[in-house]
PDB file of N, CA and C in Angstrom:
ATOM      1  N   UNK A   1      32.547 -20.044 -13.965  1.00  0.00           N
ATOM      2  CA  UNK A   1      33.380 -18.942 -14.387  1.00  0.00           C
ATOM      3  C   UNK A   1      33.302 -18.807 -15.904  1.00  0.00           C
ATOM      4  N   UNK A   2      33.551 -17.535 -16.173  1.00  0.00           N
ATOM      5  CA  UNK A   2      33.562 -17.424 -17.904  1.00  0.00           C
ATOM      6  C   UNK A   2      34.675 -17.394 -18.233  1.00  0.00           C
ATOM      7  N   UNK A   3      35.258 -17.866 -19.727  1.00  0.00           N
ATOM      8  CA  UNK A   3      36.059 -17.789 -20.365  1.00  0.00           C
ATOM      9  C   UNK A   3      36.588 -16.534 -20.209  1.00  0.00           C
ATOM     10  N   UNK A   4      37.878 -16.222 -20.645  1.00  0.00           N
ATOM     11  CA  UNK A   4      38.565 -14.728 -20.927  1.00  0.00           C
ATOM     12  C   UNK A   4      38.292 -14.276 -22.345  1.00  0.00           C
ATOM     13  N   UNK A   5      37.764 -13.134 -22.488  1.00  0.00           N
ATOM     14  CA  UNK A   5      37.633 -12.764 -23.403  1.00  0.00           C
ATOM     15  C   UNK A   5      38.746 -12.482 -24.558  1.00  0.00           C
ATOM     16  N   UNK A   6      39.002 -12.995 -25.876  1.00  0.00           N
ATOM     17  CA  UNK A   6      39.815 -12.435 -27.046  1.00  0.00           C
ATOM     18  C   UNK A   6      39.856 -10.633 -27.110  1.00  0.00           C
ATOM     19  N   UNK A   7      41.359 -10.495 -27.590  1.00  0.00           N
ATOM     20  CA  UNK A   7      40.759  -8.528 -27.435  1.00  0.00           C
ATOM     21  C   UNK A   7      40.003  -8.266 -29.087  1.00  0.00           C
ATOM     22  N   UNK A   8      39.439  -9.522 -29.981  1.00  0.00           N
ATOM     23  CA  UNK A   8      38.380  -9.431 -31.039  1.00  0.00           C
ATOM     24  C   UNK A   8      37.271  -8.793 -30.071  1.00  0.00           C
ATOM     25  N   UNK A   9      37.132  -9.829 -28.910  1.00  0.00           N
ATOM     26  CA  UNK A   9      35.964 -10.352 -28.705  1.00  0.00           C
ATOM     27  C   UNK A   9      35.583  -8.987 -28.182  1.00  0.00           C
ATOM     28  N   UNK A  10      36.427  -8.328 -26.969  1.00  0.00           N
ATOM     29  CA  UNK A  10      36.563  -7.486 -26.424  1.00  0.00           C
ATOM     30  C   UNK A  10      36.040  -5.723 -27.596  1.00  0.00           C
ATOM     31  N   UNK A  11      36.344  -5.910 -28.297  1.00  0.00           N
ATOM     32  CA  UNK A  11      36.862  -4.574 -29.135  1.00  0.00           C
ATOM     33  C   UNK A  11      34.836  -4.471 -29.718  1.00  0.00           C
ATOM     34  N   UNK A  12      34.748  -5.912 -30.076  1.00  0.00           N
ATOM     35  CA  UNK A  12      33.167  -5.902 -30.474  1.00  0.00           C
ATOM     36  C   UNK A  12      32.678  -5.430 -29.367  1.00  0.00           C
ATOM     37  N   UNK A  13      32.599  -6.298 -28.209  1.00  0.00           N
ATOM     38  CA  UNK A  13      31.752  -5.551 -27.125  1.00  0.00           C
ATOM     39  C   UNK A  13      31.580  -4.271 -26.605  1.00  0.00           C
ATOM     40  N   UNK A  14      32.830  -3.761 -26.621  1.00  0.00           N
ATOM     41  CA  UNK A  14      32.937  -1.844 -26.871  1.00  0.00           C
ATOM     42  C   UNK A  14      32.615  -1.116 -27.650  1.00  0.00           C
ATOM     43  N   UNK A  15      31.880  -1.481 -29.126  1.00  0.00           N
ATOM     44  CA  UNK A  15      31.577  -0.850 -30.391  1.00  0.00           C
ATOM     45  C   UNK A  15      29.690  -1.360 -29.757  1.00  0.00           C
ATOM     46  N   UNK A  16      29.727  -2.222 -29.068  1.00  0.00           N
ATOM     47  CA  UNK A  16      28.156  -2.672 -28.697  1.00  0.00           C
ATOM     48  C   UNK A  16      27.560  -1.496 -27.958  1.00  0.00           C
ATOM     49  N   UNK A  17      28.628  -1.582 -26.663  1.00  0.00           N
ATOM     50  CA  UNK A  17      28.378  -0.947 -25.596  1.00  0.00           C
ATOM     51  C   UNK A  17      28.502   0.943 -25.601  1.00  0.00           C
ATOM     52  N   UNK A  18      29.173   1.243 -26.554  1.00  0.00           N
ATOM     53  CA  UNK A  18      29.230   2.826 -27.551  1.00  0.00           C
ATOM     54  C   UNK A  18      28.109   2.658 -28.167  1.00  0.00           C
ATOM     55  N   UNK A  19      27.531   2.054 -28.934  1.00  0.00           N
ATOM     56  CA  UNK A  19      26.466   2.101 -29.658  1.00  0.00           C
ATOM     57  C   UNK A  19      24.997   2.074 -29.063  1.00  0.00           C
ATOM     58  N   UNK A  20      24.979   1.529 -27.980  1.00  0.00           N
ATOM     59  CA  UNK A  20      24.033   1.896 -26.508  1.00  0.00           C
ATOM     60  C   UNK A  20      24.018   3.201 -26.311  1.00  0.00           C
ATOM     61  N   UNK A  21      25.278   3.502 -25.743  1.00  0.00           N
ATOM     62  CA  UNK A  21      25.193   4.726 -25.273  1.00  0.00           C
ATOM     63  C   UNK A  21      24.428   5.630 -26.365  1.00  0.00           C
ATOM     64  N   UNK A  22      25.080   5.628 -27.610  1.00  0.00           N
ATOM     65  CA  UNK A  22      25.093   6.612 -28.629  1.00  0.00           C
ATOM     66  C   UNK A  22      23.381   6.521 -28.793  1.00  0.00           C
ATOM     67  N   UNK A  23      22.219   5.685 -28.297  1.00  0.00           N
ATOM     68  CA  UNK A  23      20.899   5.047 -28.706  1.00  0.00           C
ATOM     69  C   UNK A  23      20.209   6.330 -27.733  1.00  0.00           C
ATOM     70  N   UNK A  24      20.919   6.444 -26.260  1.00  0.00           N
ATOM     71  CA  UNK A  24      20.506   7.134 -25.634  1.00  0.00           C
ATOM     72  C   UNK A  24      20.481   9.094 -25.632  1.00  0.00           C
ATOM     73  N   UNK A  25      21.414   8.822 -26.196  1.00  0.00           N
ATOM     74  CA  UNK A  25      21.379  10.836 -26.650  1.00  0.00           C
ATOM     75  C   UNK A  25      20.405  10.891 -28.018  1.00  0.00           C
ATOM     76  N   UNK A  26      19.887  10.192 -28.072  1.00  0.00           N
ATOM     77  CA  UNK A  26      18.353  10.479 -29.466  1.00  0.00           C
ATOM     78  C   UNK A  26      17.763  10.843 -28.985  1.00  0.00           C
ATOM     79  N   UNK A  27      16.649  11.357 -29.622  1.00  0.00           N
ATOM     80  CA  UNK A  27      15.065  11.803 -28.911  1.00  0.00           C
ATOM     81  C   UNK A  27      14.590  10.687 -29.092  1.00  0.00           C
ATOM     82  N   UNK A  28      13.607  10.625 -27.454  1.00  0.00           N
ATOM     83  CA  UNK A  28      13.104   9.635 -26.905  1.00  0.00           C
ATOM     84  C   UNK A  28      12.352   9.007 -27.549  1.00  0.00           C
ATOM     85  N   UNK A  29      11.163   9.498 -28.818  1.00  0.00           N
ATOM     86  CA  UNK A  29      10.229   8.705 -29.517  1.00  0.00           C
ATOM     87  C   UNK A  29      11.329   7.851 -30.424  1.00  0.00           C
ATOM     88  N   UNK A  30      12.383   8.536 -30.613  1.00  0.00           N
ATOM     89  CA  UNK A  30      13.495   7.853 -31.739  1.00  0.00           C
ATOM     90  C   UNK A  30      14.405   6.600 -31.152  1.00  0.00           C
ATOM     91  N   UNK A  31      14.315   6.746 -30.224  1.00  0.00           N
ATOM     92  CA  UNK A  31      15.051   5.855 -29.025  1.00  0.00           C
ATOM     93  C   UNK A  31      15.029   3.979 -29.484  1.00  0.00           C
ATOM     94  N   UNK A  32      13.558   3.613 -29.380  1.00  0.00           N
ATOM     95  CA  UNK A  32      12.982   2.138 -29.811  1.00  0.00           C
ATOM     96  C   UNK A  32      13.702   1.877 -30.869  1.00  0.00           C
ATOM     97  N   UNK A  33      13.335   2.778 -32.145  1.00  0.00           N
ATOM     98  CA  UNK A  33      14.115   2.274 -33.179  1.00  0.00           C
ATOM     99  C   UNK A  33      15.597   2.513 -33.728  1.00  0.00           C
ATOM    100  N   UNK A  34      15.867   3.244 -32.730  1.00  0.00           N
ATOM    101  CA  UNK A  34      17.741   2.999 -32.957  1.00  0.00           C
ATOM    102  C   UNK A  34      17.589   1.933 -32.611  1.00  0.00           C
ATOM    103  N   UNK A  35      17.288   1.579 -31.022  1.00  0.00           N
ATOM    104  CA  UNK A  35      17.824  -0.041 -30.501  1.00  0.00           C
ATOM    105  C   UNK A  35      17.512  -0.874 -31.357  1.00  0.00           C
ATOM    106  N   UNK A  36      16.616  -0.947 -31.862  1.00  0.00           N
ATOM    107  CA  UNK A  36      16.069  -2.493 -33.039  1.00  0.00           C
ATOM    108  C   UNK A  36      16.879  -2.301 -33.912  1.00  0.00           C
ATOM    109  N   UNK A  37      17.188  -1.295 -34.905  1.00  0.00           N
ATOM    110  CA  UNK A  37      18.184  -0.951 -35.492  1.00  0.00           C
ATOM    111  C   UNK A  37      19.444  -1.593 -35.113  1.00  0.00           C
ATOM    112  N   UNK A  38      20.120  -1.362 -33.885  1.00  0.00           N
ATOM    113  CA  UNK A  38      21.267  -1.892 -33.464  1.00  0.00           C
ATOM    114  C   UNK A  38      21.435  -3.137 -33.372  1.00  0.00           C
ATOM    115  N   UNK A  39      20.342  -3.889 -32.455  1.00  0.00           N
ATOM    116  CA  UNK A  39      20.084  -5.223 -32.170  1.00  0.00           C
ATOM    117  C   UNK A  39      20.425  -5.962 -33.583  1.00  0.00           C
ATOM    118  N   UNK A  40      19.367  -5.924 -34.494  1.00  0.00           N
ATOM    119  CA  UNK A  40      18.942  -6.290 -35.275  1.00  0.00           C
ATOM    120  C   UNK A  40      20.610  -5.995 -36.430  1.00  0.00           C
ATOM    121  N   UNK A  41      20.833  -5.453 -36.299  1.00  0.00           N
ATOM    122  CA  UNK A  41      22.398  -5.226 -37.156  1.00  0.00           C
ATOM    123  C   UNK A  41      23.563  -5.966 -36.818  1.00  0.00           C
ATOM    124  N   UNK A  42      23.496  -5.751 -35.376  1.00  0.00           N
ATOM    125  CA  UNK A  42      24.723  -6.829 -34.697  1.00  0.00           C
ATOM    126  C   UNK A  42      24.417  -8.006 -34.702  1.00  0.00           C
ATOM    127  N   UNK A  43      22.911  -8.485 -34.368  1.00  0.00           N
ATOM    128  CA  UNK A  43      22.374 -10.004 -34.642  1.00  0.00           C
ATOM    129  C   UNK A  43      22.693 -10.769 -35.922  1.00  0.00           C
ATOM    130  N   UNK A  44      22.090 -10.185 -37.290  1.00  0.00           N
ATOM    131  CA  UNK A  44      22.423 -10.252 -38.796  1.00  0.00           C
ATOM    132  C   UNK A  44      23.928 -10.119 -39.291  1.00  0.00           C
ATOM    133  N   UNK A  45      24.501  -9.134 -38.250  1.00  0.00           N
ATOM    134  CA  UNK A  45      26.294  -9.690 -38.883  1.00  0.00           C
ATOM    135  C   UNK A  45      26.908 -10.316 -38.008  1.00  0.00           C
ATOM    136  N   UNK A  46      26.426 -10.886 -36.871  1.00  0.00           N
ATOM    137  CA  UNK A  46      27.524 -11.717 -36.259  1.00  0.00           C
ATOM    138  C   UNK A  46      27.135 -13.302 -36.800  1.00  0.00           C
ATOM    139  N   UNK A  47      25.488 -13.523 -37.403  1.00  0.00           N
ATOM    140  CA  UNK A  47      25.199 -14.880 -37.701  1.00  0.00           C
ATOM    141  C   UNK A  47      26.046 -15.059 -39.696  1.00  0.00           C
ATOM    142  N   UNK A  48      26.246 -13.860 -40.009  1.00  0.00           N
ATOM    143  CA  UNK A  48      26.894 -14.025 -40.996  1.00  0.00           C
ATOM    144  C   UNK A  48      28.033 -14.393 -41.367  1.00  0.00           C
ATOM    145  N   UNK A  49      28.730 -14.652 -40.359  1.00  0.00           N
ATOM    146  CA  UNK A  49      30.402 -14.512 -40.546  1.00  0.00           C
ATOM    147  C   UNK A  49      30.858 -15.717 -39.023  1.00  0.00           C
ATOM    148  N   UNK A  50      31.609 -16.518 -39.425  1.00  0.00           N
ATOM    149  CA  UNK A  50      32.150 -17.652 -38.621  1.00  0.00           C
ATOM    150  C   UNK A  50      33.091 -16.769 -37.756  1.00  0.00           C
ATOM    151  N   UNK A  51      32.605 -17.320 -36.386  1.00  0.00           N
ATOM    152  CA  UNK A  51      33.911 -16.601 -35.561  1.00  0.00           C
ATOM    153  C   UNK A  51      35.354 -16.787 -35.912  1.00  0.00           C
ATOM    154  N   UNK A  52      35.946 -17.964 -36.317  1.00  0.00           N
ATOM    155  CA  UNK A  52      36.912 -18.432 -37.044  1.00  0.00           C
ATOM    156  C   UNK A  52      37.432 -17.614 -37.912  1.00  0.00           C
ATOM    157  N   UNK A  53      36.405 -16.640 -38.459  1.00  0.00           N
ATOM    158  CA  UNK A  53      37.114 -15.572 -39.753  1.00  0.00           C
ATOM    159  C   UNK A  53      37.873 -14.087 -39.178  1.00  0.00           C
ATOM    160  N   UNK A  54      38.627 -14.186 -38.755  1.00  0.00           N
ATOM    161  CA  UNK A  54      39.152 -13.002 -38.130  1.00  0.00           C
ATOM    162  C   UNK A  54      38.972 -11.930 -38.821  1.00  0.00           C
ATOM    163  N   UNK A  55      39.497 -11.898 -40.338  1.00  0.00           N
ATOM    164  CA  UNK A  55      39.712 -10.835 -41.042  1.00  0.00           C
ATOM    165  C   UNK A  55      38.210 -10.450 -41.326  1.00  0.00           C
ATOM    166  N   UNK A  56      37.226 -10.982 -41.506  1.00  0.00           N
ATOM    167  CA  UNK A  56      35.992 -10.500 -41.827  1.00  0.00           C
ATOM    168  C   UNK A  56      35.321 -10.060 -40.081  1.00  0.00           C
ATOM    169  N   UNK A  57      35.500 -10.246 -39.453  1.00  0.00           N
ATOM    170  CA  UNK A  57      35.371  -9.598 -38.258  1.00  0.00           C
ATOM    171  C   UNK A  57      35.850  -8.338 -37.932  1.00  0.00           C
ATOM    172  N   UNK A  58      36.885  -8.157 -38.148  1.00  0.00           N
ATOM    173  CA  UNK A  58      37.976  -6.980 -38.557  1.00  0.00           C
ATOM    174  C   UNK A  58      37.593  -6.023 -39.309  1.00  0.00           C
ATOM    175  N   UNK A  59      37.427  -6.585 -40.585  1.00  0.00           N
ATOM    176  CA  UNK A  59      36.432  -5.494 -41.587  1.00  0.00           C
ATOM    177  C   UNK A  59      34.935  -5.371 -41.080  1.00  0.00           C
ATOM    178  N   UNK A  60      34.146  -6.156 -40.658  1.00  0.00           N
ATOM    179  CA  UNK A  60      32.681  -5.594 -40.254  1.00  0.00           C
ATOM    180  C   UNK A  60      32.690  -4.460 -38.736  1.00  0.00           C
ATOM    181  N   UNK A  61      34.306  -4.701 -37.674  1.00  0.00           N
ATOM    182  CA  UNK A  61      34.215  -3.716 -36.955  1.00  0.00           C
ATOM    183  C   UNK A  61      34.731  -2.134 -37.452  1.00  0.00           C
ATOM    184  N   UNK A  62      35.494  -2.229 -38.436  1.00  0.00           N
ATOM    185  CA  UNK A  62      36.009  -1.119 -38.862  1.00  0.00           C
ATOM    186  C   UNK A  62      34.736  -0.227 -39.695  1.00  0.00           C
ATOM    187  N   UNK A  63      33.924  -1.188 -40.374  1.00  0.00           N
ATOM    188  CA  UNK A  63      32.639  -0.822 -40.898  1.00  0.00           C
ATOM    189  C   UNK A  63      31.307  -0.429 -39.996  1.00  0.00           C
ATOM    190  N   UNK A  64      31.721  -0.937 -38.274  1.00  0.00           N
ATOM    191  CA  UNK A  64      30.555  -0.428 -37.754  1.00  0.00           C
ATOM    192  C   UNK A  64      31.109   0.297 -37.417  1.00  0.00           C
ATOM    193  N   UNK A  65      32.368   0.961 -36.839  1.00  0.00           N
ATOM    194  CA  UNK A  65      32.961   1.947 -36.203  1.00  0.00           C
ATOM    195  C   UNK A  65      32.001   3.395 -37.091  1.00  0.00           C
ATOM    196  N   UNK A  66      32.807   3.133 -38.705  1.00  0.00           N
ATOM    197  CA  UNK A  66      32.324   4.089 -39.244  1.00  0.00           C
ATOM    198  C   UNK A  66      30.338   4.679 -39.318  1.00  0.00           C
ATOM    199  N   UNK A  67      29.830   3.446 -39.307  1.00  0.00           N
ATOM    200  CA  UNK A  67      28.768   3.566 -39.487  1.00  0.00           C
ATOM    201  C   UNK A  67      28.270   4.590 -38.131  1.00  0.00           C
ATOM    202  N   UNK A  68      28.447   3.888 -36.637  1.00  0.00           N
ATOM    203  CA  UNK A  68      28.599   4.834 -35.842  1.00  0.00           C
ATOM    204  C   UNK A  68      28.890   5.755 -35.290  1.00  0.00           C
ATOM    205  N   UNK A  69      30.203   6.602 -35.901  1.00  0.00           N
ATOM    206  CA  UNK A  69      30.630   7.867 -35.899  1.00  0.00           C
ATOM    207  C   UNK A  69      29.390   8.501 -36.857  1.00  0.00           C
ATOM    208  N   UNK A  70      28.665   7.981 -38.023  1.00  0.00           N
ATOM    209  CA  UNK A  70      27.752   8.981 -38.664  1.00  0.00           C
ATOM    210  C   UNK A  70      26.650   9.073 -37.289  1.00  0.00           C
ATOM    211  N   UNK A  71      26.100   8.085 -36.997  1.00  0.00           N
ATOM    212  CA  UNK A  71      24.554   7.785 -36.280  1.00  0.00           C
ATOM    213  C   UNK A  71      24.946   8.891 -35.060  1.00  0.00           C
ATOM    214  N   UNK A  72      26.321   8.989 -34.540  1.00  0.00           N
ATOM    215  CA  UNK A  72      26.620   9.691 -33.186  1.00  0.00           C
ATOM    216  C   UNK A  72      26.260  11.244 -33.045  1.00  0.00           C
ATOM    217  N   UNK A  73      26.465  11.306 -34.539  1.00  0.00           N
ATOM    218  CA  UNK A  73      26.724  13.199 -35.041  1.00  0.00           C
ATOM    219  C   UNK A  73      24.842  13.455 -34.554  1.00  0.00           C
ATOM    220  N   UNK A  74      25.166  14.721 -33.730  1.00  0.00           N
ATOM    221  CA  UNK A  74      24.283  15.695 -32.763  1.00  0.00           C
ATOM    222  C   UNK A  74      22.676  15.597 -34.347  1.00  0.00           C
ATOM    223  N   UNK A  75      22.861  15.674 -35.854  1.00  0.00           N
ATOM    224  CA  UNK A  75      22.120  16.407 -36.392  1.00  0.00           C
ATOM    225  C   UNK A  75      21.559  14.559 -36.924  1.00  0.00           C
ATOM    226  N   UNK A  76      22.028  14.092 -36.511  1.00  0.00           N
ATOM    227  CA  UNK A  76      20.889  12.629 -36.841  1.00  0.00           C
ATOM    228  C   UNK A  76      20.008  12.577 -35.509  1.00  0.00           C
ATOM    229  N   UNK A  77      18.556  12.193 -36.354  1.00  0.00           N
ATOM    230  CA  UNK A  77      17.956  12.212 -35.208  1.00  0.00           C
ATOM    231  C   UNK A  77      16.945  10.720 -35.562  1.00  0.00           C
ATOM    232  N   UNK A  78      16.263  10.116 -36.348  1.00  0.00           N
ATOM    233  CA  UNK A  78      15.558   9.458 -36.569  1.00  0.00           C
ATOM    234  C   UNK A  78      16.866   8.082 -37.602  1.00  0.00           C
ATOM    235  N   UNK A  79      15.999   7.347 -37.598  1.00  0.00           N
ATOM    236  CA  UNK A  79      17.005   6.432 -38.646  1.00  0.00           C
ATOM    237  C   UNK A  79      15.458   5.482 -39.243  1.00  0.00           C
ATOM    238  N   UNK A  80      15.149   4.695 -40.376  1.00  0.00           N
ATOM    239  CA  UNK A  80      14.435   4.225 -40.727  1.00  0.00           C
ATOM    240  C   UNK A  80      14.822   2.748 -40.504  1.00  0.00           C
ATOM    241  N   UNK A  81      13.855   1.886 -40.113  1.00  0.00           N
ATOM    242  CA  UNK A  81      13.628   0.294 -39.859  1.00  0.00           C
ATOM    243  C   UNK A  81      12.675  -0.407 -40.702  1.00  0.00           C
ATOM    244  N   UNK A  82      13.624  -1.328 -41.256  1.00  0.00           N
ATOM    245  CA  UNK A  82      12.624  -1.757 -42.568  1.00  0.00           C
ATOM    246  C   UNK A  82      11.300  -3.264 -41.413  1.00  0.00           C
ATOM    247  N   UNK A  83      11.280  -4.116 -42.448  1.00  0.00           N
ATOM    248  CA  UNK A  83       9.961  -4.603 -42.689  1.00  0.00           C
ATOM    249  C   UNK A  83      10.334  -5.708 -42.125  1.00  0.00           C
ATOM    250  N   UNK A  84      11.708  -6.027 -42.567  1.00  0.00           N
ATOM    251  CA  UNK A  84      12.705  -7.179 -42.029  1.00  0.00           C
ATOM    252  C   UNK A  84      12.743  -7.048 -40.549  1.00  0.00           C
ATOM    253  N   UNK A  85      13.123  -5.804 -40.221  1.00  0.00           N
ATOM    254  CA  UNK A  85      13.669  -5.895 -38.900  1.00  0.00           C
ATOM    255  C   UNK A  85      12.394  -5.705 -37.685  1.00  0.00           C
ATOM    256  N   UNK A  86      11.325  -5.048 -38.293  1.00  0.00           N
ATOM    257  CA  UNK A  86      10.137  -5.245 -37.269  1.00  0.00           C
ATOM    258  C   UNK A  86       9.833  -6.816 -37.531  1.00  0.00           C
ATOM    259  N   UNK A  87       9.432  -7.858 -38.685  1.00  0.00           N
ATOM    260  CA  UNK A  87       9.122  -9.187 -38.404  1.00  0.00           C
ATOM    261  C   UNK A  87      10.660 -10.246 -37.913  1.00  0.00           C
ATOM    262  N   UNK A  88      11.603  -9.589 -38.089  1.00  0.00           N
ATOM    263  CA  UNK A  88      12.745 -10.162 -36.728  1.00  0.00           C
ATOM    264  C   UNK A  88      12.429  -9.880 -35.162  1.00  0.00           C
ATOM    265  N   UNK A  89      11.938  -8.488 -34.916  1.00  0.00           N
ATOM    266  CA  UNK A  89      11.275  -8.075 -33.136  1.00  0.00           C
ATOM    267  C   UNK A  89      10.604  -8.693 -32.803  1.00  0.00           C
ATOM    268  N   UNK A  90       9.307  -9.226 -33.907  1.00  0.00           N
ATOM    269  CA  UNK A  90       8.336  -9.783 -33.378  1.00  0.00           C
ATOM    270  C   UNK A  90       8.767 -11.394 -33.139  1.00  0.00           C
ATOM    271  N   UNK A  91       9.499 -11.807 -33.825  1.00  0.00           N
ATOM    272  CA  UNK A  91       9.784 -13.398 -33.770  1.00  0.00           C
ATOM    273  C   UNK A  91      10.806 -13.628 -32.742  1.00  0.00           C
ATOM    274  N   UNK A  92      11.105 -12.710 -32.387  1.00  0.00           N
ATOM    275  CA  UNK A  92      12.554 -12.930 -31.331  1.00  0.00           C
ATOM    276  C   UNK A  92      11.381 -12.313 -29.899  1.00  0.00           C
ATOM    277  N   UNK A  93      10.514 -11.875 -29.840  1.00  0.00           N
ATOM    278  CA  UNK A  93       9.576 -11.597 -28.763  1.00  0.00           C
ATOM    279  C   UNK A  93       8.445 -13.109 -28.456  1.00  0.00           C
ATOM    280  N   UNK A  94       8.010 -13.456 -29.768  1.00  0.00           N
ATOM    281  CA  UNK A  94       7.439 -14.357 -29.787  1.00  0.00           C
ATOM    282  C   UNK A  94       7.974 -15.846 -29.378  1.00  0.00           C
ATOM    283  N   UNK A  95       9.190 -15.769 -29.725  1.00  0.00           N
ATOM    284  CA  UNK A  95      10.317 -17.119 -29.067  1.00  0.00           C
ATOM    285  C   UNK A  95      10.424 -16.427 -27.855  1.00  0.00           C
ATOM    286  N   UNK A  96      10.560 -15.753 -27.323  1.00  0.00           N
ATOM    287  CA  UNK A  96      10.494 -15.366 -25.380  1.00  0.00           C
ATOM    288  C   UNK A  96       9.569 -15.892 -24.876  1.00  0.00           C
ATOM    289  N   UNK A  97       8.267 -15.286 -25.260  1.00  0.00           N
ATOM    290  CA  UNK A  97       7.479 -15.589 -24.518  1.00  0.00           C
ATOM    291  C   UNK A  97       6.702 -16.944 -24.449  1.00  0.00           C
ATOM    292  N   UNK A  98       7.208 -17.762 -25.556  1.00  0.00           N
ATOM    293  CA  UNK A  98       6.771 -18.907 -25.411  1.00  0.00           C
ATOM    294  C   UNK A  98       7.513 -19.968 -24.611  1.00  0.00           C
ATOM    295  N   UNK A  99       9.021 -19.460 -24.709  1.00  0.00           N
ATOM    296  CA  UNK A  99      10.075 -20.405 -23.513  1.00  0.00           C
ATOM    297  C   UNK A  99      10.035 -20.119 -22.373  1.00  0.00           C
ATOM    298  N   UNK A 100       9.569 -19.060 -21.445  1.00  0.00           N
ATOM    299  CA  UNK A 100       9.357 -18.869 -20.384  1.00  0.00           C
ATOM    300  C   UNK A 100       8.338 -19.383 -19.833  1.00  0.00           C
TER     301      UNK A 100
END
């Protein structure tokens, strides 16, 4: 059985699971790199910040909220992925396929 979720824990997973959705009303060539985009954003701030820190959890959801009300709006269509976040895809693909 799993633990019960905190409503922290909870409130992140709904800003995850909105931010999915929001990946899917893009145009389709644009699609890949929202998700890496996303991945790659939620990966980099959740290893930044100790679960222990409430208040900085607090402020990074209030900061993705906002960030995602821009990305949601109908007239964004592309977003740019740096250099970082394609050699993070490849190393997080490359650790898959070697543990399986």
């Amino acid at each position: 059985m799993s633990a019960r979720k905190s409503g922290l824990q909870k409130d992140v997973l709904a800003l995850y699971r909105r931010a999915l959705r929001m990946v899917r009303t893009k145009p389709a060539l644009t699609q890949p790199k929202f998700l890496l985009f996303l991945r790659y954003t939620f990966h980099t701030q959740a290893s930044s910040v100790s679960p222990r820190n409430i208040a900085a959890i607090e402020h990074l959801l209030r900061r993705g909220k906002r960030q995602l009300e821009i990305y949601e709006q109908p007239s964004v269509r592309d977003c740019q992925i740096s250099q970082a976040m394609r050699d993070w895809e490849q190393n997080r693909r490359g650790l898959r396929t070697t543990s399986q």
